[in-house]
N, C-alpha and C. Protein backbone atom coordinates (compact mmCIF):
# COMPACT_ATOMS: atom_id res chain seq x y z
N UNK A 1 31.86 63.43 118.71
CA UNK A 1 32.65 63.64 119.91
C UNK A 1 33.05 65.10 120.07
N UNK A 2 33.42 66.19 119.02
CA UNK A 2 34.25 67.38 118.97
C UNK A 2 32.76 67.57 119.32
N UNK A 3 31.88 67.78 119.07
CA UNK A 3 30.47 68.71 119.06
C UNK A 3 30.19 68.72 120.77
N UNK A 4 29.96 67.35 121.44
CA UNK A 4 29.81 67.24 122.99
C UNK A 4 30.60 68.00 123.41
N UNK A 5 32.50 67.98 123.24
CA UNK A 5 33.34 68.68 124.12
C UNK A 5 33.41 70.36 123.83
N UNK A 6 32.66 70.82 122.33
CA UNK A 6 32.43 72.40 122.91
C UNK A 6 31.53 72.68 123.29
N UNK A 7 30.67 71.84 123.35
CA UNK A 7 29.25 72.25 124.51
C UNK A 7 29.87 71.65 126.08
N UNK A 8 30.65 71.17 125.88
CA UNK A 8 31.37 71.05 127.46
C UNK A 8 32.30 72.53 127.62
N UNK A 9 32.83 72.48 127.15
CA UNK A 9 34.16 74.35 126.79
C UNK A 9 33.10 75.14 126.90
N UNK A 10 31.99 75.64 126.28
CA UNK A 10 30.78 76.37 126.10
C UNK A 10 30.18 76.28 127.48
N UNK A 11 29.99 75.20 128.15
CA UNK A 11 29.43 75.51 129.33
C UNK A 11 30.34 76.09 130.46
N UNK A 12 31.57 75.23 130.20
CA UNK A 12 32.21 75.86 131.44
C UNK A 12 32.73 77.13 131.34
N UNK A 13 32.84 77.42 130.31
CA UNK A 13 33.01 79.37 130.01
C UNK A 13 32.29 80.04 130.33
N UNK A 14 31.13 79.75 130.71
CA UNK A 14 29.22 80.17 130.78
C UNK A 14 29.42 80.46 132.49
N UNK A 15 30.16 79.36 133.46
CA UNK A 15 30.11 78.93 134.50
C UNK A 15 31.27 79.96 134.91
N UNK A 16 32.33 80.35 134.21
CA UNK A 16 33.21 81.17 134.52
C UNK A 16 32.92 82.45 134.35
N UNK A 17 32.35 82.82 133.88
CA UNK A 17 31.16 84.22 133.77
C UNK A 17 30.53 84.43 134.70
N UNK A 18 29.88 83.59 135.15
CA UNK A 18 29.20 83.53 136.61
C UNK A 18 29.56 83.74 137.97
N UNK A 19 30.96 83.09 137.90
CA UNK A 19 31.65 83.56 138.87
C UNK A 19 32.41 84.83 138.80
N UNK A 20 32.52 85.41 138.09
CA UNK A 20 33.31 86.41 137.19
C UNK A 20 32.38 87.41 138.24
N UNK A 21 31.24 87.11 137.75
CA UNK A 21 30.54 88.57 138.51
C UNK A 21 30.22 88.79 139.52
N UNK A 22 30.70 87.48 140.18
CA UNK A 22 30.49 87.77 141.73
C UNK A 22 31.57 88.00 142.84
N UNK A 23 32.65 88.16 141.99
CA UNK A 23 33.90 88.24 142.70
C UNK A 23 33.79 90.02 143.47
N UNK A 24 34.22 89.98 144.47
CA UNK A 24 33.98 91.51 145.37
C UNK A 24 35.13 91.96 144.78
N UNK A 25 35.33 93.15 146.42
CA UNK A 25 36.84 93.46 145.86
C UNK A 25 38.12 92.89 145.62
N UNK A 26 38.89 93.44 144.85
CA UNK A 26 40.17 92.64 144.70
C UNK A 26 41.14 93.90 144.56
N UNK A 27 42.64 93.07 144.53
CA UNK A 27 44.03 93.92 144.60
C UNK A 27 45.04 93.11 144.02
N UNK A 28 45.91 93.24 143.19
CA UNK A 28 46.83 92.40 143.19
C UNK A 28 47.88 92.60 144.37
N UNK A 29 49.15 91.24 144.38
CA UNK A 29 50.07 91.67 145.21
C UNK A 29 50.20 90.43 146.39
N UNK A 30 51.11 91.31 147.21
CA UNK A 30 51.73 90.21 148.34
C UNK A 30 51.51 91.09 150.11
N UNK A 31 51.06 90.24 150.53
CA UNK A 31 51.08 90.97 152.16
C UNK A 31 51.86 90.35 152.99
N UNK A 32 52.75 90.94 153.36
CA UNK A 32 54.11 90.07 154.48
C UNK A 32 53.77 91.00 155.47
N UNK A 33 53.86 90.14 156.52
CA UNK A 33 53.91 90.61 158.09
C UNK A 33 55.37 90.83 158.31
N UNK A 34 56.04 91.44 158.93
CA UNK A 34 56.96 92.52 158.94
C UNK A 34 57.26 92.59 160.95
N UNK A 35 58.40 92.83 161.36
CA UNK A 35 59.11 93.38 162.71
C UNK A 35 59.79 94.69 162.75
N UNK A 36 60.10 95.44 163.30
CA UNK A 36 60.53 96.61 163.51
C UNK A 36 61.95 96.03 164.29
N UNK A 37 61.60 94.96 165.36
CA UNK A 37 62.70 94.42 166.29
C UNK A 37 62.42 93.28 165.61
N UNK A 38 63.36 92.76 164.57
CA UNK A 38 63.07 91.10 164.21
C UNK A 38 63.21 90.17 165.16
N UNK A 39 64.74 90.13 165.57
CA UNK A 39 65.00 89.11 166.76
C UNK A 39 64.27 88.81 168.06
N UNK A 40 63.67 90.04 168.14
CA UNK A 40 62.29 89.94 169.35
C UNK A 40 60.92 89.52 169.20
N UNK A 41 60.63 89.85 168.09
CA UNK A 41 59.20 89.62 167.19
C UNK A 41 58.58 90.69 167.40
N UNK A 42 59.24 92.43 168.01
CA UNK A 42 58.63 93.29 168.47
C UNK A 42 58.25 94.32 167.35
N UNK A 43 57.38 94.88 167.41
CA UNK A 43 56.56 96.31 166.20
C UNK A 43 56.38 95.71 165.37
N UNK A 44 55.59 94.69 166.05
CA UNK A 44 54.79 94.27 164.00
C UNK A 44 54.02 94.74 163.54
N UNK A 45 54.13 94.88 161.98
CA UNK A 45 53.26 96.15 161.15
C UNK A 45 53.48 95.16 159.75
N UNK A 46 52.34 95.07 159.33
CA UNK A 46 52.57 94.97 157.55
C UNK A 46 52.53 95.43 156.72
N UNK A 47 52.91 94.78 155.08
CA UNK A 47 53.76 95.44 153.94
C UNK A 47 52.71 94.94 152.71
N UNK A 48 52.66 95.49 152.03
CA UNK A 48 51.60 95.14 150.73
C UNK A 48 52.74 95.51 149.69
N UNK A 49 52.95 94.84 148.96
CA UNK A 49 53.88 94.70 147.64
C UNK A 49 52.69 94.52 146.48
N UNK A 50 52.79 94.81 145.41
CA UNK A 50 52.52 95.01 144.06
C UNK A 50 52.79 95.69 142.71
N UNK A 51 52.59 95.35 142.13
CA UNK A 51 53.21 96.15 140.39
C UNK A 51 51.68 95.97 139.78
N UNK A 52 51.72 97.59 139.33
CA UNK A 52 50.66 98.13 138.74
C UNK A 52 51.09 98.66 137.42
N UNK A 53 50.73 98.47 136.36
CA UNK A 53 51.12 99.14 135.07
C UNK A 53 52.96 99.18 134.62
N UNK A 54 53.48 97.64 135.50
CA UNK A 54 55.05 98.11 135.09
C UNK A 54 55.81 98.75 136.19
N UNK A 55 54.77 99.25 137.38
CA UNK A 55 55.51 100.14 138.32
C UNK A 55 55.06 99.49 139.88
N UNK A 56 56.18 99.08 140.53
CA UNK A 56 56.37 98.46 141.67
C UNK A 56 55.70 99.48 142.89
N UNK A 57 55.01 99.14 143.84
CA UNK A 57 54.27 99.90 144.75
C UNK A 57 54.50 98.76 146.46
N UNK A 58 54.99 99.30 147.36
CA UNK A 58 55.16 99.13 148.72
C UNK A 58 54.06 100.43 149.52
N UNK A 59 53.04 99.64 150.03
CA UNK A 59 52.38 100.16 150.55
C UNK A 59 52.28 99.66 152.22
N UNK A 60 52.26 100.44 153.21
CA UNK A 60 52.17 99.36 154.81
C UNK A 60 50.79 99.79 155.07
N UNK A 61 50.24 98.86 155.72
CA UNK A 61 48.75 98.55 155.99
C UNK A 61 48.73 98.15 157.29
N UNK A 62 47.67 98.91 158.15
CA UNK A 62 47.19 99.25 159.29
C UNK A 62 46.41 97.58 159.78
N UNK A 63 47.09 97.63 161.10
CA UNK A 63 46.09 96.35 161.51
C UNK A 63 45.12 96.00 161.45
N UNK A 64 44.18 96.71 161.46
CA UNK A 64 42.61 97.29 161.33
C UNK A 64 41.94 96.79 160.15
N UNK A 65 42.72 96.88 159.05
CA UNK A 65 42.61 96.51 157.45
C UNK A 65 43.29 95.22 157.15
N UNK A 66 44.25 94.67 157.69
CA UNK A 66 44.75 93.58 157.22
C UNK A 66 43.59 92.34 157.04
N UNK A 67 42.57 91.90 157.34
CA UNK A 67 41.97 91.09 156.74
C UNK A 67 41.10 91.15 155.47
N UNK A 68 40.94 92.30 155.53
CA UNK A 68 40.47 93.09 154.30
C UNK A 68 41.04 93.01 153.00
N UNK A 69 42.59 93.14 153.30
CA UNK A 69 43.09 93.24 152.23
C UNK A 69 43.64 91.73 152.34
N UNK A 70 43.63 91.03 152.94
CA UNK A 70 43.92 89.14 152.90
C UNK A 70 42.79 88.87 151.45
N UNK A 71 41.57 89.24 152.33
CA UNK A 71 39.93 88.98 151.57
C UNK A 71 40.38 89.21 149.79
N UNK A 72 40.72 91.09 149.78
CA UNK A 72 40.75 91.79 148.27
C UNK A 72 41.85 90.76 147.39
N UNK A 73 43.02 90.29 148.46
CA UNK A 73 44.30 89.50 147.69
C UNK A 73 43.60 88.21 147.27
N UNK A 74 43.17 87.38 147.67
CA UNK A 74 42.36 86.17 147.81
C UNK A 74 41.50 86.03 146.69
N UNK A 75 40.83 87.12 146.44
CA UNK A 75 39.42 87.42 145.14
C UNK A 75 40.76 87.52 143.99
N UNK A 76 41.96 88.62 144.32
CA UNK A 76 42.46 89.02 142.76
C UNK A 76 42.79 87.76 142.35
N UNK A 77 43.44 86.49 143.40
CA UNK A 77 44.04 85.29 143.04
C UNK A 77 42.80 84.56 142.02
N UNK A 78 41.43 84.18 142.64
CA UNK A 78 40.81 84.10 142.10
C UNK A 78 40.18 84.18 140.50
N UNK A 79 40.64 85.61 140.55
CA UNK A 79 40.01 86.34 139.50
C UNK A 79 41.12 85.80 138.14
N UNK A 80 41.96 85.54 138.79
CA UNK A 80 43.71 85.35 137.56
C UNK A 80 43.15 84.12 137.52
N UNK A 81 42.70 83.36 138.01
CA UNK A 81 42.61 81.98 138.17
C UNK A 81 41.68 81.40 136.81
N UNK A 82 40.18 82.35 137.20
CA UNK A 82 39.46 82.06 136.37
C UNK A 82 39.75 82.52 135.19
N UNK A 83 40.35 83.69 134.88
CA UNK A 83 40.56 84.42 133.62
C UNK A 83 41.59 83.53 132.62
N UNK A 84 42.52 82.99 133.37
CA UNK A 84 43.61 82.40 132.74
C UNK A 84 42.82 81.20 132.06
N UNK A 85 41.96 80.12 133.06
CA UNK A 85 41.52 79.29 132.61
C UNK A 85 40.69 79.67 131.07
N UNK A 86 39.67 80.87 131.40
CA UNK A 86 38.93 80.93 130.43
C UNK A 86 39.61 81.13 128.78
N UNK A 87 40.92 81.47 129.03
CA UNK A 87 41.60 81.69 128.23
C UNK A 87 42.23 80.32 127.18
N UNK A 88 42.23 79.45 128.12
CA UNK A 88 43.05 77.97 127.48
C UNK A 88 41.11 77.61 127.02
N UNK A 89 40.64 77.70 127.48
CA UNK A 89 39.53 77.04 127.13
C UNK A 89 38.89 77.84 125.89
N UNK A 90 39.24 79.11 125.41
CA UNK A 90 38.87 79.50 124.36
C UNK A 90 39.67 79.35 123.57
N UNK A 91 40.88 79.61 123.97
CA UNK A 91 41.99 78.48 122.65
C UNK A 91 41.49 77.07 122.34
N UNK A 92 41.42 76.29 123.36
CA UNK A 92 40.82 75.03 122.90
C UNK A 92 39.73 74.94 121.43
N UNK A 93 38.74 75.81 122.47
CA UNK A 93 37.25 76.01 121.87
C UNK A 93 37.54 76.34 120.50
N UNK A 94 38.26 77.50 120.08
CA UNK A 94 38.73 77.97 119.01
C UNK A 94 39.12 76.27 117.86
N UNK A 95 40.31 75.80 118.69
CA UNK A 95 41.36 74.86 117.93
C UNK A 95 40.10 73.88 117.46
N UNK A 96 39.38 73.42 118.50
CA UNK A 96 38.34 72.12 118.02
C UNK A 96 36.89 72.40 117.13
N UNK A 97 36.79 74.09 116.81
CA UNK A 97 35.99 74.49 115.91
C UNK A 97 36.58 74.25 114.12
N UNK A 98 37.71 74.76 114.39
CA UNK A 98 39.04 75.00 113.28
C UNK A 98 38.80 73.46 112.70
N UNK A 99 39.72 72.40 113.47
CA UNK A 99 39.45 71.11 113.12
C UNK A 99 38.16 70.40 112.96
N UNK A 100 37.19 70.56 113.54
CA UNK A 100 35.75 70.12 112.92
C UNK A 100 35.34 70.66 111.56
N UNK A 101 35.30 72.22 111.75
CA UNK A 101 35.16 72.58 109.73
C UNK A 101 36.29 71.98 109.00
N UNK A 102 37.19 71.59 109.15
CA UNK A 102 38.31 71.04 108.24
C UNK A 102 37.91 69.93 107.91
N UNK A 103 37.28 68.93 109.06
CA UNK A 103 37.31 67.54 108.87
C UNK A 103 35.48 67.59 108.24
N UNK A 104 34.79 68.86 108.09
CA UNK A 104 33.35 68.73 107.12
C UNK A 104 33.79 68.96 106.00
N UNK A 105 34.84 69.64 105.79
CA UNK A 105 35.05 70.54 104.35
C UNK A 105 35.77 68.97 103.56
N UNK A 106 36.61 68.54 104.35
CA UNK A 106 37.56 67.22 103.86
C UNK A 106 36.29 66.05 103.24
N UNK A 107 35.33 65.79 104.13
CA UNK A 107 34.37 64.66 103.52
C UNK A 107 33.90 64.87 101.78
């Protein structure tokens, strides 16, 4: 049974690689649409929030670019997504290698 499920962990790590390299650009962060006149809904302009290295960054972004950077935010989500996963799955992978040599060495 342990042998099938790291060739299951093994594949899907294989599969997360794959996608790994096809991810475009990315950014971390938050994009809020923003008013100049709130109560009116007038001068809207948006706000790009992020922390880079520990250090908080407010950047405003041109209408022109805002889907762009929807797109780059979208991939970084992505990218955390897969990375994190690949991460529990190599702990796993790790833990059910550990316990299989234990339980050969024990016979």
């Amino acid at each position: 049974m342990s042998d099938d499920l790291i060739k299951e962990i093994e594949d899907e790590i294989e599969l997360i690689k794959t996608k790994l390299q096809h991810i475009g650009e990315m950014r971390p962060g938050s994009l809020n649409k923003q008013y100049r006149v709130p109560k009116e809904k007038k001068g809207r302009y948006y706000q790009l929030n992020y922390t880079h290295k520990m250090q908080s960054y407010t950047k405003y972004v041109r209408l022109q670019f805002v889907d762009d950077i929807k797109d780059q935010l979208a991939s970084y989500k992505n990218f955390k997504a897969l990375t994190n996963r690949w991460v529990e799955l190599a702990i796993l992978h790790s833990t059910l290698k550990m316990d299989l040599e234990k339980k050969k060495r024990g016979k």
